[in-house]
N, C-alpha and C. Protein backbone atom coordinates (compact mmCIF):
# COMPACT_ATOMS: atom_id res chain seq x y z
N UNK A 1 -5.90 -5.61 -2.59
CA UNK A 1 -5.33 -4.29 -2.68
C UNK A 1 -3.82 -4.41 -2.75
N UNK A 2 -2.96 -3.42 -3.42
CA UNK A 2 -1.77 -3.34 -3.85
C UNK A 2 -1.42 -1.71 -3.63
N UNK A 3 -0.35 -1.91 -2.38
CA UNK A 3 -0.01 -1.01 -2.14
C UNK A 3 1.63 -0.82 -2.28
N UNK A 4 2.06 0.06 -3.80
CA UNK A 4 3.33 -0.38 -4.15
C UNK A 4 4.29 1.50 -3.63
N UNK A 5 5.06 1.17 -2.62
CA UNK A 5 6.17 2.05 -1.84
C UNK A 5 7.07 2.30 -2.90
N UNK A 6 7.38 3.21 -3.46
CA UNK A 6 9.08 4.15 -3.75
C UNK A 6 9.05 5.11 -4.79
N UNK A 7 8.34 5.88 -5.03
CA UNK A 7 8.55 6.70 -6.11
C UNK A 7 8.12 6.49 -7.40
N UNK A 8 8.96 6.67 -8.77
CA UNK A 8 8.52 6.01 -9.72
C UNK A 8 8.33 4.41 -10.29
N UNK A 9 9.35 3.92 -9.31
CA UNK A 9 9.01 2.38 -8.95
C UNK A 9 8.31 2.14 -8.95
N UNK A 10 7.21 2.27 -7.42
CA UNK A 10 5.97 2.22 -7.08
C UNK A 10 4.99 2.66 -8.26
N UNK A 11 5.32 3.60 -8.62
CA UNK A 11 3.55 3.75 -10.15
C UNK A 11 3.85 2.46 -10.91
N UNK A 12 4.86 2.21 -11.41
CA UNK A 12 5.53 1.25 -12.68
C UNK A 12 5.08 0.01 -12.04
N UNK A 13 4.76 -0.05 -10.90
CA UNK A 13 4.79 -1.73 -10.30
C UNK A 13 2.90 -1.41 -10.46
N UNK A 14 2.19 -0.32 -9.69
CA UNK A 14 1.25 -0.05 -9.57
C UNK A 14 0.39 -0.14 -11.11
N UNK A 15 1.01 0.37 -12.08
CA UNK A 15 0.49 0.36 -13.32
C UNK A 15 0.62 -0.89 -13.91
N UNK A 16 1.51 -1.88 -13.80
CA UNK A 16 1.52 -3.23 -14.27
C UNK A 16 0.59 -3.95 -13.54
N UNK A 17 0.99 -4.05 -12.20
CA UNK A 17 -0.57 -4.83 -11.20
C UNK A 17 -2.23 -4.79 -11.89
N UNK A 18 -1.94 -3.01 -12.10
CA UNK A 18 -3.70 -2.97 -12.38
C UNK A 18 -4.01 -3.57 -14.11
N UNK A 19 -3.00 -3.60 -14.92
CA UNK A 19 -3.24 -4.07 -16.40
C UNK A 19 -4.00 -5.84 -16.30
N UNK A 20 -4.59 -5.92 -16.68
CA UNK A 20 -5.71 -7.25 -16.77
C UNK A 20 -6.19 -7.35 -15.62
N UNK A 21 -6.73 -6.33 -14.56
CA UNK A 21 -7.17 -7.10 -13.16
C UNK A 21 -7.84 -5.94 -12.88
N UNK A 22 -9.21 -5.57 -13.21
CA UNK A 22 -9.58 -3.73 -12.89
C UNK A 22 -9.96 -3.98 -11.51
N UNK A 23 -10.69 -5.14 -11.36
CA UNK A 23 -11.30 -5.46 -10.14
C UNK A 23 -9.84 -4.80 -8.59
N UNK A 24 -8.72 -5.14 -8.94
CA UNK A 24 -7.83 -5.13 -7.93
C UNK A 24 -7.84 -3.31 -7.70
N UNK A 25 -7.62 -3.24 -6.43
CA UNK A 25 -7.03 -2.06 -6.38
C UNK A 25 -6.02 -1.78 -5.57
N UNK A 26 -5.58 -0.86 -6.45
CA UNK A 26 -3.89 -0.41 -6.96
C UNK A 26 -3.42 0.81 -6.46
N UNK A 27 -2.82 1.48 -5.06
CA UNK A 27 -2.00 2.33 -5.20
C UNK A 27 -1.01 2.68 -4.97
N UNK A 28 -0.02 3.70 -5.64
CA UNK A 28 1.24 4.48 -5.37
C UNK A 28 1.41 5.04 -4.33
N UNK A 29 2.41 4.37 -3.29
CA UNK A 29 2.91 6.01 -2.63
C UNK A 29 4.46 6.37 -2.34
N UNK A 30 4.33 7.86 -2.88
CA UNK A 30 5.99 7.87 -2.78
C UNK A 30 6.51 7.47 -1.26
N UNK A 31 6.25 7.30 -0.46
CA UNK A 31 7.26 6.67 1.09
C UNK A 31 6.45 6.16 1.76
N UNK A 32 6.50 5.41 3.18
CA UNK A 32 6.07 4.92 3.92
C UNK A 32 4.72 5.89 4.70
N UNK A 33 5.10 6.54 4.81
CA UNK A 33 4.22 7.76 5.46
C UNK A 33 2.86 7.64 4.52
N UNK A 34 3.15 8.44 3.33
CA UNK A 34 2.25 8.11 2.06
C UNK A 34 1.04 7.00 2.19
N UNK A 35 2.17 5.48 2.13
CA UNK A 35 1.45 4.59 1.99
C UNK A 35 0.21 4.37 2.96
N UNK A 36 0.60 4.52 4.46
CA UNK A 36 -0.02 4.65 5.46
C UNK A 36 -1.51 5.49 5.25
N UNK A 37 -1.27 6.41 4.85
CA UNK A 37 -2.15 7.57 4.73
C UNK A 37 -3.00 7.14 3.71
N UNK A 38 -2.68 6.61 2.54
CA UNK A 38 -3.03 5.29 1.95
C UNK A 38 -4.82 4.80 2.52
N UNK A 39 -3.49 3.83 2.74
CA UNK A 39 -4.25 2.77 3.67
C UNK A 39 -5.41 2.75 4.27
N UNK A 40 -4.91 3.87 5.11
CA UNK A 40 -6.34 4.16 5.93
C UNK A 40 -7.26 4.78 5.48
N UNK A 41 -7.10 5.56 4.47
CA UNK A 41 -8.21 5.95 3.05
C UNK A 41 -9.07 5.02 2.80
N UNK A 42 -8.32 3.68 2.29
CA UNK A 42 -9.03 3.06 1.13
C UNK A 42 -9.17 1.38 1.55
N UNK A 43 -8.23 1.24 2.73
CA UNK A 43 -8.30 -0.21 3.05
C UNK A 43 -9.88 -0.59 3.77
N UNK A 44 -10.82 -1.72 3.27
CA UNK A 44 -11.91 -2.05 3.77
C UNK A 44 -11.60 -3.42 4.77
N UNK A 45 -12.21 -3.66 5.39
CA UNK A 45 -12.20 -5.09 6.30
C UNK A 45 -12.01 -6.35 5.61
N UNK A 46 -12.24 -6.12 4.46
CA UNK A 46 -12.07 -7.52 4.04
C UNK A 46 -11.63 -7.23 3.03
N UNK A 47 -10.76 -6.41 2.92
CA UNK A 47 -9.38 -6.49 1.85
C UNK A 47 -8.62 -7.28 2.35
N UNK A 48 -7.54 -7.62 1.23
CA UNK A 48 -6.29 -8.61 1.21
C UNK A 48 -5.31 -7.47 0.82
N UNK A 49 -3.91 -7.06 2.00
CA UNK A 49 -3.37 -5.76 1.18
C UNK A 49 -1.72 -6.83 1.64
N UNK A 50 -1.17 -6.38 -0.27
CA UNK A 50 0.15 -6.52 -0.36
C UNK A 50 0.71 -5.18 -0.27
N UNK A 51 1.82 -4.85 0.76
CA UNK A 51 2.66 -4.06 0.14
C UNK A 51 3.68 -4.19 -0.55
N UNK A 52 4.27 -3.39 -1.72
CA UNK A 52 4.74 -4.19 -2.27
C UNK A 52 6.03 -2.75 -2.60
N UNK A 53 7.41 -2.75 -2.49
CA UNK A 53 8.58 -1.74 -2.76
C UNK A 53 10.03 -2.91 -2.93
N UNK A 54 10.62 -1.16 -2.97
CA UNK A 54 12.44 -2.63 -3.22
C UNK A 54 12.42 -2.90 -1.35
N UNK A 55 13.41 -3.32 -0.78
CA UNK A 55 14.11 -3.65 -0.04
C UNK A 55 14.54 -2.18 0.66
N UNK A 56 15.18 -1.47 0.15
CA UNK A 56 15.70 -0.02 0.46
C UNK A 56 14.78 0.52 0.83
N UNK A 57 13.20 0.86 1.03
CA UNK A 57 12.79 1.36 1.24
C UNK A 57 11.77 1.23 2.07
N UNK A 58 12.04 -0.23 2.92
CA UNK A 58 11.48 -0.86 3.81
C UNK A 58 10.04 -0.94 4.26
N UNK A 59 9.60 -1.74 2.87
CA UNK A 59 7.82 -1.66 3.02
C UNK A 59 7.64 -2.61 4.23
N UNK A 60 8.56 -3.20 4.75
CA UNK A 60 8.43 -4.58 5.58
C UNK A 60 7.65 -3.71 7.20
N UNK A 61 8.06 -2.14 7.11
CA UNK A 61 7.60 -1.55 8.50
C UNK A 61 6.43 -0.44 8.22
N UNK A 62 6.00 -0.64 7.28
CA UNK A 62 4.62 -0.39 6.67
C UNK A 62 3.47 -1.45 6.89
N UNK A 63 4.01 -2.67 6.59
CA UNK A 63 2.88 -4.08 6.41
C UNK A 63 2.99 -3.97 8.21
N UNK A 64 4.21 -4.12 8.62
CA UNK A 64 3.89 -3.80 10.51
C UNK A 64 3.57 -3.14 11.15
N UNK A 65 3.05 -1.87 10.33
CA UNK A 65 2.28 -0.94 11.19
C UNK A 65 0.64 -1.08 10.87
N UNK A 66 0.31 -1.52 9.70
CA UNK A 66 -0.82 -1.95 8.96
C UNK A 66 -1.60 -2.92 9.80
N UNK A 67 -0.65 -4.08 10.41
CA UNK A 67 -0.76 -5.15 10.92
C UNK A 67 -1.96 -5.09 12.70
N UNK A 68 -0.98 -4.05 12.99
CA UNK A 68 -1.28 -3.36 14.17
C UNK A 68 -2.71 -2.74 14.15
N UNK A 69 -3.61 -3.29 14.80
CA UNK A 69 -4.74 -2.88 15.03
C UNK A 69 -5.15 -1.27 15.20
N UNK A 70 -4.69 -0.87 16.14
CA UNK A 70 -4.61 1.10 16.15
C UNK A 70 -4.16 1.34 15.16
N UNK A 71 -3.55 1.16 14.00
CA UNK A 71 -2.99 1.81 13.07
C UNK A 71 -4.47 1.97 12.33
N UNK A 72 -5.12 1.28 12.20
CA UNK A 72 -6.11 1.32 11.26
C UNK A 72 -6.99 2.52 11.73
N UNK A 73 -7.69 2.20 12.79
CA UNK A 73 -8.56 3.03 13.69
C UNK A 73 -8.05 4.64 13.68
N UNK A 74 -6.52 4.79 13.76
CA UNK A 74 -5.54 6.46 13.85
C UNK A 74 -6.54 7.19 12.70
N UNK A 75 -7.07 8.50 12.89
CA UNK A 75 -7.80 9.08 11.78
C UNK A 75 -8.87 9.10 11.69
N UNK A 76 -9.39 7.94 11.83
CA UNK A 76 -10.43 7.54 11.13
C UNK A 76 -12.23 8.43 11.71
């Protein structure tokens, strides 16, 4: 799974990822929040999830909340 953070960035990264790979799945979210909400949608147990944004928009505390066991479970 490919979870690409920032706006139109994120589709443009999201839409290149999924070109030759249907099997992968691919989504956009405009911010961190988004992505999260994401996540817990669509992430299964035995996914492999990249997040993937610039720097500025600090996917690095997305993959650390992901990471975190309760994050998953929140919602569900």
């Amino acid at each position: 799974m490919l979870i690409a953070v920032g706006g139109d960035d994120a589709q443009t990264m999201a839409d290149a990822a999924q070109q030759g790979n249907l099997r992968l799945k691919v989504v956009a979210a405009r911010d961190l929040d988004h992505a999260l909400s994401l996540a817990r949608e669509t992430i299964q147990p035995e996914d492999i999830v990249l997040v993937k944004g610039s720097h500025s928009v600090g996917p690095e505390h997305t993959a650390e909340r992901l990471a975190q066991r309760d994050t998953m479970n929140d919602d569900r």
